[in-house]
C-alpha atoms as a PDB file:
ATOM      1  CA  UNK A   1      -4.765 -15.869 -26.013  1.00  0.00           C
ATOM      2  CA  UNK A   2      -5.977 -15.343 -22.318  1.00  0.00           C
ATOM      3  CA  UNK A   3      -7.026 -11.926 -21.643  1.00  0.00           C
ATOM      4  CA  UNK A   4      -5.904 -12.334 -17.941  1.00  0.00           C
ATOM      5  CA  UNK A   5      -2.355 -13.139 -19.540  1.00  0.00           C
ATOM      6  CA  UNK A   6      -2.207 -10.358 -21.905  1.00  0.00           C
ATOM      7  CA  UNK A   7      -2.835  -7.788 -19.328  1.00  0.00           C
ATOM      8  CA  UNK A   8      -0.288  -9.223 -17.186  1.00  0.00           C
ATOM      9  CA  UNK A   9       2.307  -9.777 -19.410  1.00  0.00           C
ATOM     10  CA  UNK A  10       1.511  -6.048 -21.886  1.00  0.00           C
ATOM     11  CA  UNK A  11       3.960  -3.824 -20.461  1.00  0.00           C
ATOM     12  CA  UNK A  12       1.805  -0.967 -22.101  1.00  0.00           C
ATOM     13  CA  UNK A  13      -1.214  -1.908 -19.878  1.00  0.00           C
ATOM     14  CA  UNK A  14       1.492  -2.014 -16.570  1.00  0.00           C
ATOM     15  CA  UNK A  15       2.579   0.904 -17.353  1.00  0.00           C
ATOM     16  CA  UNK A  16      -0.840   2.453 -17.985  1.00  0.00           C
ATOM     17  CA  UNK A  17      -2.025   1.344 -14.887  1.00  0.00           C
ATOM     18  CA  UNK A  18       0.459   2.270 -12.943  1.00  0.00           C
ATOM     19  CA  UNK A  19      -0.138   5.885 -14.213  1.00  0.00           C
ATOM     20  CA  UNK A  20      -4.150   5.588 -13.226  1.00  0.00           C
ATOM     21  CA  UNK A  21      -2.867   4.630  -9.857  1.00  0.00           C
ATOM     22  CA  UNK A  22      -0.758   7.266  -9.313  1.00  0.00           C
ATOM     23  CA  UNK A  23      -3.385   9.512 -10.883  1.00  0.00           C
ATOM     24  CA  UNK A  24      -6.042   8.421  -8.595  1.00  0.00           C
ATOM     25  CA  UNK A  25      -3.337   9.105  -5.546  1.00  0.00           C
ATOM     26  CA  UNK A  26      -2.620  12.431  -6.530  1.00  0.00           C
ATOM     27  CA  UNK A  27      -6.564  12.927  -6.979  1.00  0.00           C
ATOM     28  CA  UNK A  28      -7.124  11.396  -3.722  1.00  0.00           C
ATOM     29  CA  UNK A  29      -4.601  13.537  -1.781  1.00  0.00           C
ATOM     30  CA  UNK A  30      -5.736  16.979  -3.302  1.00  0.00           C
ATOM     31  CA  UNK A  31      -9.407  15.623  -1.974  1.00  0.00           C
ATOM     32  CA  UNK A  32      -8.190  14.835   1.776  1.00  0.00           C
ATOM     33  CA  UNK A  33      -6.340  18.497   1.558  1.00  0.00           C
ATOM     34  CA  UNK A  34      -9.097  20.623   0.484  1.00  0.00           C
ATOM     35  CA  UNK A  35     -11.463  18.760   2.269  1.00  0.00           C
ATOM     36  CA  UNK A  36      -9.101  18.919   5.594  1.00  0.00           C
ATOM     37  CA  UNK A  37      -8.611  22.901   4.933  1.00  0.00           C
ATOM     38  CA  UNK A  38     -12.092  23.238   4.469  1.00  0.00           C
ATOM     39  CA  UNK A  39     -13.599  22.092   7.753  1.00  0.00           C
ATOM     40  CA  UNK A  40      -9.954  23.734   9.662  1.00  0.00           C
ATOM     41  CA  UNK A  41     -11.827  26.963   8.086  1.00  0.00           C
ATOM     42  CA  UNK A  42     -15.189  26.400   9.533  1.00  0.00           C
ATOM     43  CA  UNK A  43     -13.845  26.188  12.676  1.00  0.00           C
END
């Protein structure tokens, strides 16, 4: 069985990295706001 195949056909591993992606959103977004907050405070 191709391992390319399995991961595209697994709904577990669609599902599971579809969750990582929205993980790594969130975790992205909560960067850009502190980080914009931050450097409004400097100011």
């Amino acid at each position: 069985m191709n391992i390319v195949d399995m991961l595209l056909n697994d709904p577990v591993v669609i599902f599971s990295f579809a969750g990582l992606a929205i993980l790594l959103g969130i975790c992205a977004f909560y960067v850009y706001y502190f980080w914009a907050r931050i450097s409004e405070d400097e100011k």
